[in-house]
Structure formats: structure tokens, C-alpha cells
PDB file of N, CA and C in Angstrom:
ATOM      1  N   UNK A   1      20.758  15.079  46.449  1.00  0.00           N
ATOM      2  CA  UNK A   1      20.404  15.898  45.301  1.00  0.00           C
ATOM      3  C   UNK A   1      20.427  17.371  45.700  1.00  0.00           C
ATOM      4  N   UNK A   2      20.470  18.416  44.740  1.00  0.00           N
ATOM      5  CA  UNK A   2      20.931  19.568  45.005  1.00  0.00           C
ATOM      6  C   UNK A   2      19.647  19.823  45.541  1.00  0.00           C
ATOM      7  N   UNK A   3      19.836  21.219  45.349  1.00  0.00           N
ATOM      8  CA  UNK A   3      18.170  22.406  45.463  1.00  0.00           C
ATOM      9  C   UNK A   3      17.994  23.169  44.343  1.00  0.00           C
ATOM     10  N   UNK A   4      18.845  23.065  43.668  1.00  0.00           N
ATOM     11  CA  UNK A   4      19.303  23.272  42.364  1.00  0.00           C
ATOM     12  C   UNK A   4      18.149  23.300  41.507  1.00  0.00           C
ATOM     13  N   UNK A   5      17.541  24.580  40.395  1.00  0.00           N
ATOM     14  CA  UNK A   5      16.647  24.126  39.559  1.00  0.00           C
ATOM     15  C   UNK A   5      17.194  23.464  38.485  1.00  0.00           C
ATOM     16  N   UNK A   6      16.461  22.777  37.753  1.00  0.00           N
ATOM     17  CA  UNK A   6      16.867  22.508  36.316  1.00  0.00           C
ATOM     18  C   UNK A   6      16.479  23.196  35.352  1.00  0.00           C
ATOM     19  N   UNK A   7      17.833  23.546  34.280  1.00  0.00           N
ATOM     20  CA  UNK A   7      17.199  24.898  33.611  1.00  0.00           C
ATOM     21  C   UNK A   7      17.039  24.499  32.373  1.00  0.00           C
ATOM     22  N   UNK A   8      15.746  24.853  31.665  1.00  0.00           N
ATOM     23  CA  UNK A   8      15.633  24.251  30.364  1.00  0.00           C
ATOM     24  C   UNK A   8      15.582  25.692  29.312  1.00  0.00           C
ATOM     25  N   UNK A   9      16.501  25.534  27.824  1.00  0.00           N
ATOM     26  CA  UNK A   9      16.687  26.619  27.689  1.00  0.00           C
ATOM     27  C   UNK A   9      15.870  26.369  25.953  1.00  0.00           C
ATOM     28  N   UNK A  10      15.146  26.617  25.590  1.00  0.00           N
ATOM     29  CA  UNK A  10      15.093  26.065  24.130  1.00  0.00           C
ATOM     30  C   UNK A  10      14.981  27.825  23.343  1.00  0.00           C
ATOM     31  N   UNK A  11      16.012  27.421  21.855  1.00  0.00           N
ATOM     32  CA  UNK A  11      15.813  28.647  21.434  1.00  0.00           C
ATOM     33  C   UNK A  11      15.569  27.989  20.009  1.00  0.00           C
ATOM     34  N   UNK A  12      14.590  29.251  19.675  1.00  0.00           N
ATOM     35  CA  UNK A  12      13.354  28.925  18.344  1.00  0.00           C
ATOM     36  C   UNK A  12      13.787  29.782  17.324  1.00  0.00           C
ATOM     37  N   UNK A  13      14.518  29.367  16.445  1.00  0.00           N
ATOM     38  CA  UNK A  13      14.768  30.663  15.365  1.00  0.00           C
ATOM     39  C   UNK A  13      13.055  30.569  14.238  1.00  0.00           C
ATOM     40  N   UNK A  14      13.195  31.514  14.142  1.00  0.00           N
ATOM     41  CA  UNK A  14      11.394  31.791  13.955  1.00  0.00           C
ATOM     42  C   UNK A  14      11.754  32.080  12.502  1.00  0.00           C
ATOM     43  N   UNK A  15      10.552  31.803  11.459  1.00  0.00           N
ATOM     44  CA  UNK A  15      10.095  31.928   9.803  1.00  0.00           C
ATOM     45  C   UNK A  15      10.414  33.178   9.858  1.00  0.00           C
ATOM     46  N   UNK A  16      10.594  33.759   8.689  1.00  0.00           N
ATOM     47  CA  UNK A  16      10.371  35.217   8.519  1.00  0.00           C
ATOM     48  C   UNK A  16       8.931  36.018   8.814  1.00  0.00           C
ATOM     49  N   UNK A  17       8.335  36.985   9.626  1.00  0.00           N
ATOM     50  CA  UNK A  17       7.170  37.190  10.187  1.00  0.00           C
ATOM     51  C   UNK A  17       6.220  36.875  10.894  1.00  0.00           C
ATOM     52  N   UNK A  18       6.983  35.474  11.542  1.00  0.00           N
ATOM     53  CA  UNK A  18       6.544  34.443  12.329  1.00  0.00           C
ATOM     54  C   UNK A  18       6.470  34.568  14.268  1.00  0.00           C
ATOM     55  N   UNK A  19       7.420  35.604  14.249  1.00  0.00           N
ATOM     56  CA  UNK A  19       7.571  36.228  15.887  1.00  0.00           C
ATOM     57  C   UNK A  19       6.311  36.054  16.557  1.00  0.00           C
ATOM     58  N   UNK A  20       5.698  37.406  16.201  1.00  0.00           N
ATOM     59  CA  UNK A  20       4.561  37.604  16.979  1.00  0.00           C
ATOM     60  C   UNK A  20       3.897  36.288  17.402  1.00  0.00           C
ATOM     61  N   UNK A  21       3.170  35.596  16.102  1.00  0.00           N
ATOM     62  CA  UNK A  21       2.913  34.480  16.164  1.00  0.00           C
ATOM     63  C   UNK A  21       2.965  33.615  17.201  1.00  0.00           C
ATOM     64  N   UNK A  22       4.350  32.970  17.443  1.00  0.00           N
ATOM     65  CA  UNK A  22       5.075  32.534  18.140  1.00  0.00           C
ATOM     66  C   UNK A  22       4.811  32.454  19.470  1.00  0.00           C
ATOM     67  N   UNK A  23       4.961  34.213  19.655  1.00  0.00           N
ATOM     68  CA  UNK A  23       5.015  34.391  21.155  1.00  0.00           C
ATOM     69  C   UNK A  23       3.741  34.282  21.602  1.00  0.00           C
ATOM     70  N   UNK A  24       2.861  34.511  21.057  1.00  0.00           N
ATOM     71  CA  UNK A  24       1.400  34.287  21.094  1.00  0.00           C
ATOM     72  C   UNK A  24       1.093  33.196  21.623  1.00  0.00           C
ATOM     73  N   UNK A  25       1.270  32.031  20.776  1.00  0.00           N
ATOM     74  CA  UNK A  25       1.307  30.320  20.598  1.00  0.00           C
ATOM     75  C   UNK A  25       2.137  30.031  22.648  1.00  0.00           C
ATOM     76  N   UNK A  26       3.100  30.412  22.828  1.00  0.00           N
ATOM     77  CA  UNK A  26       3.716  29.836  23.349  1.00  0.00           C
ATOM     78  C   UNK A  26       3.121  30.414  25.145  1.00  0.00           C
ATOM     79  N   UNK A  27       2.687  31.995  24.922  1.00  0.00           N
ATOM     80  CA  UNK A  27       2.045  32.607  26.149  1.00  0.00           C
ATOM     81  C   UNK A  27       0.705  31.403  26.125  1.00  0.00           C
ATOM     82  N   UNK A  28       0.234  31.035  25.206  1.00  0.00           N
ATOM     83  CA  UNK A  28      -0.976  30.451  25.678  1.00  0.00           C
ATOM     84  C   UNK A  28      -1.194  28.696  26.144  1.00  0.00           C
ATOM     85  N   UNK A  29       0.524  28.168  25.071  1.00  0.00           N
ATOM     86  CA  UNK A  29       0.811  26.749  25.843  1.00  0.00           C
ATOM     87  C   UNK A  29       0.968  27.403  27.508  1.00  0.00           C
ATOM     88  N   UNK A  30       2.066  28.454  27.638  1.00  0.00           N
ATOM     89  CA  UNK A  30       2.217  28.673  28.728  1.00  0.00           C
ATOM     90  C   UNK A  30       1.177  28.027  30.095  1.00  0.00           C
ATOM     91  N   UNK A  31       0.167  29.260  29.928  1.00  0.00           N
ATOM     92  CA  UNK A  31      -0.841  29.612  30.339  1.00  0.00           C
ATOM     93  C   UNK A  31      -1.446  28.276  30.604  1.00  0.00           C
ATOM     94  N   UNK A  32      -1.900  27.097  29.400  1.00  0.00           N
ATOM     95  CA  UNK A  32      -2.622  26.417  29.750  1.00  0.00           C
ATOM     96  C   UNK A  32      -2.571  25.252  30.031  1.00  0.00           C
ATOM     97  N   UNK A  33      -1.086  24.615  29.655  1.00  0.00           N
ATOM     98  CA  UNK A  33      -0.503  23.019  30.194  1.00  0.00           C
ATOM     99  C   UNK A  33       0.400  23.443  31.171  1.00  0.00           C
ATOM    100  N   UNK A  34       1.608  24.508  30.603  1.00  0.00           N
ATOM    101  CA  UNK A  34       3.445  24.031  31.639  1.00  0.00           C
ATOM    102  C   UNK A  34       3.100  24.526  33.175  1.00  0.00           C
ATOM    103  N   UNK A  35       2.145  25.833  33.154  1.00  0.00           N
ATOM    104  CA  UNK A  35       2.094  26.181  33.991  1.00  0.00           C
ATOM    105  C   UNK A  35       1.264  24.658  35.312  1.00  0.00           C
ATOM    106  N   UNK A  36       0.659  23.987  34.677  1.00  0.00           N
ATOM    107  CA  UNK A  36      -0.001  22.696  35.436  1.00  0.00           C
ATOM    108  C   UNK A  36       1.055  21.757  35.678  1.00  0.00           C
ATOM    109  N   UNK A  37       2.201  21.859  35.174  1.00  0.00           N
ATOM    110  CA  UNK A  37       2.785  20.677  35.185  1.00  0.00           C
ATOM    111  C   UNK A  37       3.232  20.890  36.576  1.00  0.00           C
ATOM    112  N   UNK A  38       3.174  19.393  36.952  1.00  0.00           N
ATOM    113  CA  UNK A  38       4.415  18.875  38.534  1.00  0.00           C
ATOM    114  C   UNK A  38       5.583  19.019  38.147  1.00  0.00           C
ATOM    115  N   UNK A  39       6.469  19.998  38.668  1.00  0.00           N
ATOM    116  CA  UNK A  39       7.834  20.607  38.762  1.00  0.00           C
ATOM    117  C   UNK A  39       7.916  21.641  37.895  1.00  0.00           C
ATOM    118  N   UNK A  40       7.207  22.379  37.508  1.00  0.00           N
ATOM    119  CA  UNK A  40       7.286  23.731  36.999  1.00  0.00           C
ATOM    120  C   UNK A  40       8.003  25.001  37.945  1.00  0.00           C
ATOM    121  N   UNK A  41       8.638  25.459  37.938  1.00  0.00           N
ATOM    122  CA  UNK A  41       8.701  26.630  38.747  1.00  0.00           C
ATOM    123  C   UNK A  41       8.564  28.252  37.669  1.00  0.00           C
ATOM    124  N   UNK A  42       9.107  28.425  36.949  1.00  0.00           N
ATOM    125  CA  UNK A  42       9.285  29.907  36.325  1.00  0.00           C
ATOM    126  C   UNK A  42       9.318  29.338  34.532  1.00  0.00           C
ATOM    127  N   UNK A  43       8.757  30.187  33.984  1.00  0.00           N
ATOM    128  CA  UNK A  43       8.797  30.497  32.297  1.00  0.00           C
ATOM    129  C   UNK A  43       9.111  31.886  32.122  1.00  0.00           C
ATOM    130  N   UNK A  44       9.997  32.062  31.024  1.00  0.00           N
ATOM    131  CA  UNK A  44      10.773  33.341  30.212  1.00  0.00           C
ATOM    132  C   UNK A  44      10.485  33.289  28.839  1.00  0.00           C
ATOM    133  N   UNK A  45      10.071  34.022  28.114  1.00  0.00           N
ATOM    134  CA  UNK A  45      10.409  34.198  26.907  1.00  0.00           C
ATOM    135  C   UNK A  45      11.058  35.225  26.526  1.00  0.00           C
ATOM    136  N   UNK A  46      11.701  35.335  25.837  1.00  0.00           N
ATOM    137  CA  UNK A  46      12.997  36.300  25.443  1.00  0.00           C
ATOM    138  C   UNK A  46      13.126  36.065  23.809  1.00  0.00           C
ATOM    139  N   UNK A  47      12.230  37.633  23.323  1.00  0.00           N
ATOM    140  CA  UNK A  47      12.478  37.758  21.787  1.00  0.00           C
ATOM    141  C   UNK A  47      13.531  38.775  21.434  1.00  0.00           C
ATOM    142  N   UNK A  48      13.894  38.025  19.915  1.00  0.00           N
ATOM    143  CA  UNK A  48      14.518  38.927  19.679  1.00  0.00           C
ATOM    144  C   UNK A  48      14.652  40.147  19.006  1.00  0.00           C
ATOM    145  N   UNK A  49      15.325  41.288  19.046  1.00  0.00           N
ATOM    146  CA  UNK A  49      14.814  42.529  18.610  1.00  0.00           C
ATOM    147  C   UNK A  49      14.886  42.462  17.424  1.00  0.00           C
ATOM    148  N   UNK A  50      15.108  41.688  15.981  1.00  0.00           N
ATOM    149  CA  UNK A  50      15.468  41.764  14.723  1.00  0.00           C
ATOM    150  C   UNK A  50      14.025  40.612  14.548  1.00  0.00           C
ATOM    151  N   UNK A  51      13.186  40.033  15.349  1.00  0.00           N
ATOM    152  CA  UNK A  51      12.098  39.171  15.077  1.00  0.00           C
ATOM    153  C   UNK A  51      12.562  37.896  14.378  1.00  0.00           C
ATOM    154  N   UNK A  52      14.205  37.178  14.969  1.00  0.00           N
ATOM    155  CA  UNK A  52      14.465  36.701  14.397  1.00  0.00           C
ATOM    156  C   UNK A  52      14.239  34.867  15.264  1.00  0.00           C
ATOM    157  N   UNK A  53      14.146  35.236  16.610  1.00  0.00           N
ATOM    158  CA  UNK A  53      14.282  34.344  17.303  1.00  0.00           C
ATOM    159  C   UNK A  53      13.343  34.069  18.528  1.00  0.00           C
ATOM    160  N   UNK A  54      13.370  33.314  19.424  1.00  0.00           N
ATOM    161  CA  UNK A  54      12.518  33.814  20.772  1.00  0.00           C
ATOM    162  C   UNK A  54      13.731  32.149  21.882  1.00  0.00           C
ATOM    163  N   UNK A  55      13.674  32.707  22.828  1.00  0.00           N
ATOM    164  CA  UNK A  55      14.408  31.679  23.503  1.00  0.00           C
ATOM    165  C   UNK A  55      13.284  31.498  24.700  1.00  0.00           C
ATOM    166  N   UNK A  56      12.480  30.307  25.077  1.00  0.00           N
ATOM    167  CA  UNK A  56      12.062  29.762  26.466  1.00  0.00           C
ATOM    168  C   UNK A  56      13.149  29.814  27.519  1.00  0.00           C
ATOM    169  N   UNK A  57      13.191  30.301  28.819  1.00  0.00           N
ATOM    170  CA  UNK A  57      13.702  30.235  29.505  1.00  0.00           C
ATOM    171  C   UNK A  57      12.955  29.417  30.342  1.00  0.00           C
ATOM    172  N   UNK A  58      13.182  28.351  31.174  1.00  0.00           N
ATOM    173  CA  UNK A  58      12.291  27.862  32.225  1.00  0.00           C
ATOM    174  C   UNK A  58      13.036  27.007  33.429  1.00  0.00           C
ATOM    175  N   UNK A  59      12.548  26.905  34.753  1.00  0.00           N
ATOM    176  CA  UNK A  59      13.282  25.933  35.204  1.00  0.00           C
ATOM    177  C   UNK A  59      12.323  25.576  35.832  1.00  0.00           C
ATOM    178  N   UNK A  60      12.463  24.140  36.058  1.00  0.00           N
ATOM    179  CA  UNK A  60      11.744  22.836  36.676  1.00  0.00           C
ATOM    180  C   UNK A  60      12.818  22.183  37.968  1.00  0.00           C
ATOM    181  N   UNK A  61      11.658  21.467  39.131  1.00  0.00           N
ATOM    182  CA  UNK A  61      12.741  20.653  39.813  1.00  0.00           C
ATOM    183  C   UNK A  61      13.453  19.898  39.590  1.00  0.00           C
ATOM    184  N   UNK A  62      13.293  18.857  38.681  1.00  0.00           N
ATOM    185  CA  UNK A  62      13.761  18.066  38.070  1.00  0.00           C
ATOM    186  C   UNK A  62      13.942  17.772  37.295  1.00  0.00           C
ATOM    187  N   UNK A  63      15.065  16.341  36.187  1.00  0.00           N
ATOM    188  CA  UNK A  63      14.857  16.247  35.018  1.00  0.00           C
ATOM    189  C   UNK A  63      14.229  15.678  34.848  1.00  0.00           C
ATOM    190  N   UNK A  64      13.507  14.893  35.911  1.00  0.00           N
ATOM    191  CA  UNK A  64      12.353  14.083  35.282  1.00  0.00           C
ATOM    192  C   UNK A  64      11.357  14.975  35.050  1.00  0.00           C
ATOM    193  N   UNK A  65      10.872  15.959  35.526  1.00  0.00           N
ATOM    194  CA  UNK A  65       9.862  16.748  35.518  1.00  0.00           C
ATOM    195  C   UNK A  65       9.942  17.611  34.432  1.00  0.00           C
ATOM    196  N   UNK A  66      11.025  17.540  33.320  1.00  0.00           N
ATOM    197  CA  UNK A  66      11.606  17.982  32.249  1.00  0.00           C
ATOM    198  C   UNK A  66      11.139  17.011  31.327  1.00  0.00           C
ATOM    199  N   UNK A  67      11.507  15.754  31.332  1.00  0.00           N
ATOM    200  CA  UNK A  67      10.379  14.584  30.672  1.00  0.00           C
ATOM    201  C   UNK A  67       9.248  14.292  30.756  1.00  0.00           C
ATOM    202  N   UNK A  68       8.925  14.519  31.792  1.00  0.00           N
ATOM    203  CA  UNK A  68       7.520  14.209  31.980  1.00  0.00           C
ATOM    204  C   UNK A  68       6.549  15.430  30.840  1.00  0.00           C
ATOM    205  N   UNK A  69       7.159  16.905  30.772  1.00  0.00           N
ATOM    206  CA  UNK A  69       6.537  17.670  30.303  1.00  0.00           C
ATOM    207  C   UNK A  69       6.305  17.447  28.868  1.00  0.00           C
ATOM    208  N   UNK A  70       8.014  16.885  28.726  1.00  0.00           N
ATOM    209  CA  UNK A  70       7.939  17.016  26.799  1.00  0.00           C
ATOM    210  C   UNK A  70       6.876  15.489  26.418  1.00  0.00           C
ATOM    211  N   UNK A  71       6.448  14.750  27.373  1.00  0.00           N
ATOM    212  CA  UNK A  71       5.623  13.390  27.380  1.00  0.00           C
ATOM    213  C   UNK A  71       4.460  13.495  27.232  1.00  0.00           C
ATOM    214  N   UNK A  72       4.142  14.747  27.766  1.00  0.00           N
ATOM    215  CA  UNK A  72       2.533  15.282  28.745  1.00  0.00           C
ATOM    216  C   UNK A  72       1.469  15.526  26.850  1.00  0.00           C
ATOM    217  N   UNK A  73       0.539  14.613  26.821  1.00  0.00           N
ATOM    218  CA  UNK A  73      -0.221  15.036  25.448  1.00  0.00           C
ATOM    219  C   UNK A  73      -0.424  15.996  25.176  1.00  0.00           C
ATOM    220  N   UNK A  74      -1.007  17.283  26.145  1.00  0.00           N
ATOM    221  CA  UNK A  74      -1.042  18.215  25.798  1.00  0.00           C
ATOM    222  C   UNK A  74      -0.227  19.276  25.268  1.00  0.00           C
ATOM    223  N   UNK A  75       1.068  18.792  25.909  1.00  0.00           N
ATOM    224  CA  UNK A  75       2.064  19.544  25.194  1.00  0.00           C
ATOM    225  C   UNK A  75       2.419  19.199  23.357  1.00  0.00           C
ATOM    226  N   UNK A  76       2.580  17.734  23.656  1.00  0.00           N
ATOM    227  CA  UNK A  76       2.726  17.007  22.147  1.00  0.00           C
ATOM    228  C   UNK A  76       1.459  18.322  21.036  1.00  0.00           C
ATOM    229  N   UNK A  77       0.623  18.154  22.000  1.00  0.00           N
ATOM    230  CA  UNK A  77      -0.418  18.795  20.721  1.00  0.00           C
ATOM    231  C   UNK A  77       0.287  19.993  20.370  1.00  0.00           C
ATOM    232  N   UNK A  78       1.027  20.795  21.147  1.00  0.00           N
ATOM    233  CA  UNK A  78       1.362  22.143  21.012  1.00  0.00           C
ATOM    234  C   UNK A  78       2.729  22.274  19.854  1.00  0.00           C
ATOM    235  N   UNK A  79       3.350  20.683  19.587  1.00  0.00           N
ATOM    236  CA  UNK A  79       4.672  20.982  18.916  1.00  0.00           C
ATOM    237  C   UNK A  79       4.637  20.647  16.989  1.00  0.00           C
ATOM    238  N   UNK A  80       3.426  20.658  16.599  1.00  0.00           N
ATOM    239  CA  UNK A  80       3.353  20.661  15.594  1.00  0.00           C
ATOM    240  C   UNK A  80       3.365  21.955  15.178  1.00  0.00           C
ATOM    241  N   UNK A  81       2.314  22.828  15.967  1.00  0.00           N
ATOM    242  CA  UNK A  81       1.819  24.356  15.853  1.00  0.00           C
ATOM    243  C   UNK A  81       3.216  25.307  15.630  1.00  0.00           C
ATOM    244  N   UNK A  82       4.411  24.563  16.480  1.00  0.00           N
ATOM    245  CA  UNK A  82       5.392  25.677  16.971  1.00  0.00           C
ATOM    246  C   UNK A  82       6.405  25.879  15.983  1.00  0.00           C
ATOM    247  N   UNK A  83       6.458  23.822  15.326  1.00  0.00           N
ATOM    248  CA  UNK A  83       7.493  23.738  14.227  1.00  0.00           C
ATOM    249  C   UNK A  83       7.028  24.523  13.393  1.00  0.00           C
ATOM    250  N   UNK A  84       5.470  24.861  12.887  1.00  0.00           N
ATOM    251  CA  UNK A  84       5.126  25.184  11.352  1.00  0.00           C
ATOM    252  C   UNK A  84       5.665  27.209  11.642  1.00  0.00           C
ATOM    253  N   UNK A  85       5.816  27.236  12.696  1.00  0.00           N
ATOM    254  CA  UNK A  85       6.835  28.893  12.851  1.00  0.00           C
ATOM    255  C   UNK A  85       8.002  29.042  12.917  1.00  0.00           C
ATOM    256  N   UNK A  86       8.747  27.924  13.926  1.00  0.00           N
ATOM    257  CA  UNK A  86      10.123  27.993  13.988  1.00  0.00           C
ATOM    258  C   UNK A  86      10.513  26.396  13.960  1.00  0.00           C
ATOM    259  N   UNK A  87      12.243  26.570  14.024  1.00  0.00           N
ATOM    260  CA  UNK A  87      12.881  25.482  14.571  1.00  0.00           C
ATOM    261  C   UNK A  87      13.131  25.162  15.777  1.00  0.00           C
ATOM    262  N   UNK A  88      13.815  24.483  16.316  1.00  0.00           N
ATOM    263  CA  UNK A  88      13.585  24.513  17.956  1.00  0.00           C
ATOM    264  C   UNK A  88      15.147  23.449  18.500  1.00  0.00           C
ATOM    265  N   UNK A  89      15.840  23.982  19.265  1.00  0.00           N
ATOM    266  CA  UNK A  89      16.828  23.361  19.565  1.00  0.00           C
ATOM    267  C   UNK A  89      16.915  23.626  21.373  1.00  0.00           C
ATOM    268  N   UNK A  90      17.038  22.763  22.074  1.00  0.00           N
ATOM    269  CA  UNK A  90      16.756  22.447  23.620  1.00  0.00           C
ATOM    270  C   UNK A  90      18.125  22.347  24.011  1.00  0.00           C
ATOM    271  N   UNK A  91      18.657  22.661  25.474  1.00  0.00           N
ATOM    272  CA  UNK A  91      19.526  22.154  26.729  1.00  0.00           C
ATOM    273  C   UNK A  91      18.867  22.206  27.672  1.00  0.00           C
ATOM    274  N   UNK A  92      19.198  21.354  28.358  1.00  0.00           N
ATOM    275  CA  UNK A  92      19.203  21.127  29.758  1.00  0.00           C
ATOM    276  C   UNK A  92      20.292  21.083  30.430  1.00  0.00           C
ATOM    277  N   UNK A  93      20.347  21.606  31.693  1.00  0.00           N
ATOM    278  CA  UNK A  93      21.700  22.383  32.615  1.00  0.00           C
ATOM    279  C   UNK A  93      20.800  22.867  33.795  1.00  0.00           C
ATOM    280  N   UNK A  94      22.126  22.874  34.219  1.00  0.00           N
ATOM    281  CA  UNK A  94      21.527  23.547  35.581  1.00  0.00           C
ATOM    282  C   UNK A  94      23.364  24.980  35.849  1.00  0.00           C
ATOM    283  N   UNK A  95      22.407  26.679  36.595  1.00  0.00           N
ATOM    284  CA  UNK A  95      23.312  27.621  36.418  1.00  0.00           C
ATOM    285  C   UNK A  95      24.786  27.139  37.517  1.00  0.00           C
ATOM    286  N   UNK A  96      25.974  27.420  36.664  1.00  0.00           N
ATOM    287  CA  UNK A  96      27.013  27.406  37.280  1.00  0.00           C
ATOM    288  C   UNK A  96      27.853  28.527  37.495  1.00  0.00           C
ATOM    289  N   UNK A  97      27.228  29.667  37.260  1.00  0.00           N
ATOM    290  CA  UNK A  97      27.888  30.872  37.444  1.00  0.00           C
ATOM    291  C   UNK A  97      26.407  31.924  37.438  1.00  0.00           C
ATOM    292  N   UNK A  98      26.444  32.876  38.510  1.00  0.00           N
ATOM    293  CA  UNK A  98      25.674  34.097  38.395  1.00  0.00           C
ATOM    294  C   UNK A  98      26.112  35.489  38.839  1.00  0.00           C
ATOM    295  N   UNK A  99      25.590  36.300  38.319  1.00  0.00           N
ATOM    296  CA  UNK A  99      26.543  37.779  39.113  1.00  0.00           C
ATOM    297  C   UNK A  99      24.830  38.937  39.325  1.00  0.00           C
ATOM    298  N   UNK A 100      24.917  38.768  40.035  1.00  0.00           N
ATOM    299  CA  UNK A 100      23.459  40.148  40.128  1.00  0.00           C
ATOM    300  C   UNK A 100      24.162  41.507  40.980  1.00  0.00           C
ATOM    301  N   UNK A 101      23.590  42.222  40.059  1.00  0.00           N
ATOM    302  CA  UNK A 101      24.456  43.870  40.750  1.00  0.00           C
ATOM    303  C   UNK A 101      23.308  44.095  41.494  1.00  0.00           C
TER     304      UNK A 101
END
């Protein structure tokens, strides 16, 4: 197996006035389940400047550790809260190209 993270990318197109919200909701799942989870390594959020969207950036060791999260109750509790702001569409990948200046 690689060393490779697994990158989970989910992007949330958000209600109209729903941003803030959002990012709010999601700093505090952050904060209080993903960051506990076994195979967590890094969380991103990335809004967008028109308040139209917000994308999770995250990578985990594994894909199981990618299931295990979306499994974990506490998270479940968090995905009712997120739909009633946005929609939510997920990949999983791992990076095959990078360039850092």
C-alpha cells in the first residue's frame, strides 16, 4: 500500500444566505468528531467568494478510515443540519499531479 493520503473532496453548493452558516456548522463538526477520528490527518474548507459554495478538503489514511467516518454517529447527527443549508456531492481519490513554486 502506498503512503499516499486519501483525499476526500466534498463540495456543498449552499441555499441562498446559507454560507456563513455553513462554515460555522462544519468548523464545529470539525472541531468536535473528524478531528477524533482514527485516520484523520488535515481538514480545508474553501468558500466561495460569490457565497455560493464551500468545498471540504480533507485527507485520511485510508479508505476505510473514510467509511468509518461517514459511519461514525456522531457524524450522522451532523448530516441532517448540513443538508437543510446545502447539497453535498463527495470523491474520493488520491493526488496524481502537484506543482508547488
Amino acid at each position: 500500500m502506498s503512503d499516499e493520503s486519501v483525499i476526500l473532496i466534498n463540495l456543498l453548493k449552499v441555499k441562498p444566505g446559507k454560507q456563513d452558516a455553513l462554515i460555522a456548522l462544519l468548523k464545529l463538526n470539525t472541531d468536535t468528531v473528524v478531528r477524533t477520528l482514527e485516520g484523520w490527518k488535515t481538514t480545508r474548507l474553501i468558500a466561495a467568494n460569490d457565497g455560493t459554495g464551500v468545498v471540504i478538503y480533507s485527507e485520511w489514511e485510508t479508505p476505510a478510515a473514510v467509511e468509518a467516518m461517514r459511519s461514525d454517529p456522531r457524524m450522522k447527527a451532523y448530516f441532517p443540519e448540513i443538508l437543510e443549508l446545502a447539497s453535498l456531492d463527495s470523491i474520493i481519490g488520491s493526488a496524481v499531479f502537484g506543482e508547488t513554486r
